[in-house]
Protein backbone atom coordinates (compact mmCIF):
# COMPACT_ATOMS: atom_id res chain seq x y z
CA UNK A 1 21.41 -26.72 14.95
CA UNK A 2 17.76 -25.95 15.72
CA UNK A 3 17.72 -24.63 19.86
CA UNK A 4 14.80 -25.69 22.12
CA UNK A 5 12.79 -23.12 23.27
CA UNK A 6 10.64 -22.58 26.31
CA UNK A 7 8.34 -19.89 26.58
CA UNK A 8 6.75 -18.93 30.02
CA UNK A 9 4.17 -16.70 31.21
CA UNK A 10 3.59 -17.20 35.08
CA UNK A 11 4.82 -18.07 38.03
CA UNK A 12 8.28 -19.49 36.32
CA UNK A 13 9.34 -15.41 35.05
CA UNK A 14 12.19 -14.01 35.82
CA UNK A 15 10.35 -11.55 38.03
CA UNK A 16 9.32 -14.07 40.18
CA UNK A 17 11.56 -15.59 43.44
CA UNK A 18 9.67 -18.77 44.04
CA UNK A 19 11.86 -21.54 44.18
CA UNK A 20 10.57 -23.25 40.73
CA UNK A 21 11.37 -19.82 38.77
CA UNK A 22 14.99 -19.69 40.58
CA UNK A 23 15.45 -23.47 39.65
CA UNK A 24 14.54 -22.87 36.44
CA UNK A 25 17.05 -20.11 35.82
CA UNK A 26 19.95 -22.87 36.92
CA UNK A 27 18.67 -25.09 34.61
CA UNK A 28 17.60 -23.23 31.54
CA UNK A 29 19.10 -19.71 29.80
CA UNK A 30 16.69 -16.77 29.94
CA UNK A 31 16.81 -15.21 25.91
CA UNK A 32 14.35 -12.08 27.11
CA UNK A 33 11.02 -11.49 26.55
CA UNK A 34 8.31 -12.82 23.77
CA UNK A 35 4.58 -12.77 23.41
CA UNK A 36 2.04 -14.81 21.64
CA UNK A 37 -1.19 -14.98 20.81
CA UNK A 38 -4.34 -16.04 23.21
CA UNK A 39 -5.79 -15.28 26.56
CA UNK A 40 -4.54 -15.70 30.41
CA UNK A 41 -6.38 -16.32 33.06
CA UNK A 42 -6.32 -15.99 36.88
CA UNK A 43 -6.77 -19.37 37.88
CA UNK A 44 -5.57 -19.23 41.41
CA UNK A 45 -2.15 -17.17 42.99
CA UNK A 46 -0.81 -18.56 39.44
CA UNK A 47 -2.34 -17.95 35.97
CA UNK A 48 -3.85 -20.16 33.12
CA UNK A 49 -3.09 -19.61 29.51
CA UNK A 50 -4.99 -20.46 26.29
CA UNK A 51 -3.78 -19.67 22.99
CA UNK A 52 -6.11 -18.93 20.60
CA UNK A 53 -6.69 -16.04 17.38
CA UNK A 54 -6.86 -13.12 19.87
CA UNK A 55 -5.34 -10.67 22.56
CA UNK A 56 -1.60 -11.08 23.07
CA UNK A 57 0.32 -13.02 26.30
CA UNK A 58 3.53 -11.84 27.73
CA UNK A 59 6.14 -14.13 28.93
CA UNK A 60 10.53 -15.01 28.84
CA UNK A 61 11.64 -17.41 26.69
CA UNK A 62 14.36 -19.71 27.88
CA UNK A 63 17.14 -21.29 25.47
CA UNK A 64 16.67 -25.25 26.99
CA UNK A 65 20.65 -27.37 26.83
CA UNK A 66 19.17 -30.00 28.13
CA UNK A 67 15.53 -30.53 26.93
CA UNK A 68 14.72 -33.64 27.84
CA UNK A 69 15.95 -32.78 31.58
CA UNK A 70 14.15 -29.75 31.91
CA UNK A 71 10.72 -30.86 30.21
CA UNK A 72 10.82 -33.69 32.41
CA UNK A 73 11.18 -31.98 35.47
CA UNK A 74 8.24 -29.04 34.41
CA UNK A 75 6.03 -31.93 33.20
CA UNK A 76 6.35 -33.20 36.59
CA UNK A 77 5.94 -29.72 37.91
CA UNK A 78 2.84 -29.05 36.01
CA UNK A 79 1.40 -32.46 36.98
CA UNK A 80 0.87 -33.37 32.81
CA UNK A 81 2.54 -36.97 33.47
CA UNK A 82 1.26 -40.04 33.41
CA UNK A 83 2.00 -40.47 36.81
CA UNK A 84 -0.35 -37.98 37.97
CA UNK A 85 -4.48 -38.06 37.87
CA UNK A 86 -6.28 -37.66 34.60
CA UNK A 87 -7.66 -35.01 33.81
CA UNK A 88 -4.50 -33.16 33.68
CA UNK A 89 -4.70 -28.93 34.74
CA UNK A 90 -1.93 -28.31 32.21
CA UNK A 91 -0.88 -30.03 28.91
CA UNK A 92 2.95 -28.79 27.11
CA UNK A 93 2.61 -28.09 23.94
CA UNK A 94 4.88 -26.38 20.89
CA UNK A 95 3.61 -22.98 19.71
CA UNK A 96 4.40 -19.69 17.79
CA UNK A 97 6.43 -16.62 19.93
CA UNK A 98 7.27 -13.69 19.09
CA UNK A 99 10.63 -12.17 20.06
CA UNK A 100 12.09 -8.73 18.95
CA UNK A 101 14.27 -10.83 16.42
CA UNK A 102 11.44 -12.69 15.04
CA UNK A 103 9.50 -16.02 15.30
CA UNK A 104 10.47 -19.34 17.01
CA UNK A 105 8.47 -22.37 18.13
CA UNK A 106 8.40 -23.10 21.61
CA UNK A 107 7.17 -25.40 24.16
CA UNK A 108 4.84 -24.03 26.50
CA UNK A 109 2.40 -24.78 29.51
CA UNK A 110 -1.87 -24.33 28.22
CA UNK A 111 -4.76 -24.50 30.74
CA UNK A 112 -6.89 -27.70 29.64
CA UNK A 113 -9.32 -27.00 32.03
CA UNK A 114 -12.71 -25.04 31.04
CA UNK A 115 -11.98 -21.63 32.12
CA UNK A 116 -15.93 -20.28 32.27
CA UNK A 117 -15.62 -18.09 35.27
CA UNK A 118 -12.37 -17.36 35.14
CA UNK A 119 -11.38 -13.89 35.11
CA UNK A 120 -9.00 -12.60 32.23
CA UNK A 121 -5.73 -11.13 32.78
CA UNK A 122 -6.88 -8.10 30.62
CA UNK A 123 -3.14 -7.02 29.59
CA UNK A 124 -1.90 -10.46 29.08
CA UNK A 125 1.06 -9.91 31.40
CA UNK A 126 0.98 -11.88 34.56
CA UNK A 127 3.89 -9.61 36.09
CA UNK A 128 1.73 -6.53 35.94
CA UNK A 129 -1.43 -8.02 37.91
CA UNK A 130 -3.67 -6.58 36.06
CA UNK A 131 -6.81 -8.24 35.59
């Protein structure tokens, strides 16, 4: 049987005590860490993430037992419902992570706004700050 993954990259790391990252951790099993490919930005006190051919984004990816639970209640989270205004800030998508045991798709949070003027997280790891 094929897992669902989640992979993260801000504010919902395991480094991080809000109360969304702590929730998660009850409701999903952190695997460790994975990168892919693309670009984060600093959008506000949280970042933005677009994947694309270049630089490389840290995050955690999370093993999901219950995905349609837990993709329900980030959806919601991330405002990409249909019960929130159009345009949407985020939109979940499946994508390519790496993990020191190799390749697995996951879902995943990317910016859909334009992010001209936006400042790059030049390391690609939120946790770090730098940028």
């Amino acid at each position: 049987m094929q897992e669902d993954w989640l992979f993260v990259y801000g504010t919902l790391r395991p480094g991080f005590d809000g109360a969304m990252a702590i929730e998660l951790r009850t409701r999903a099993r952190h695997v460790g860490s994975a990168s892919t490919t693309g670009t984060l930005y600093h959008v506000a006190d949280y970042p933005g993430f677009v994947p694309g051919p270049h630089g490389r984004v840290t995050g955690d990816l999370f093993a999901l037992g219950d995905p349609g639970g837990v993709l329900a209640w980030l959806d919601d989270y991330e405002e990409c419902t249909p019960a929130h205004p159009v345009p949407h800030e985020y939109r979940r998508e499946r994508l390519w992570v790496e993990r020191p045991d190799g390749a697995v798709q996951a879902w995943t949070y990317i910016y859909a706004h334009d992010v001209a003027g936006l400042a790059p997280v030049k390391d690609g790891d939120f946790l770090t700050g730098a940028g």
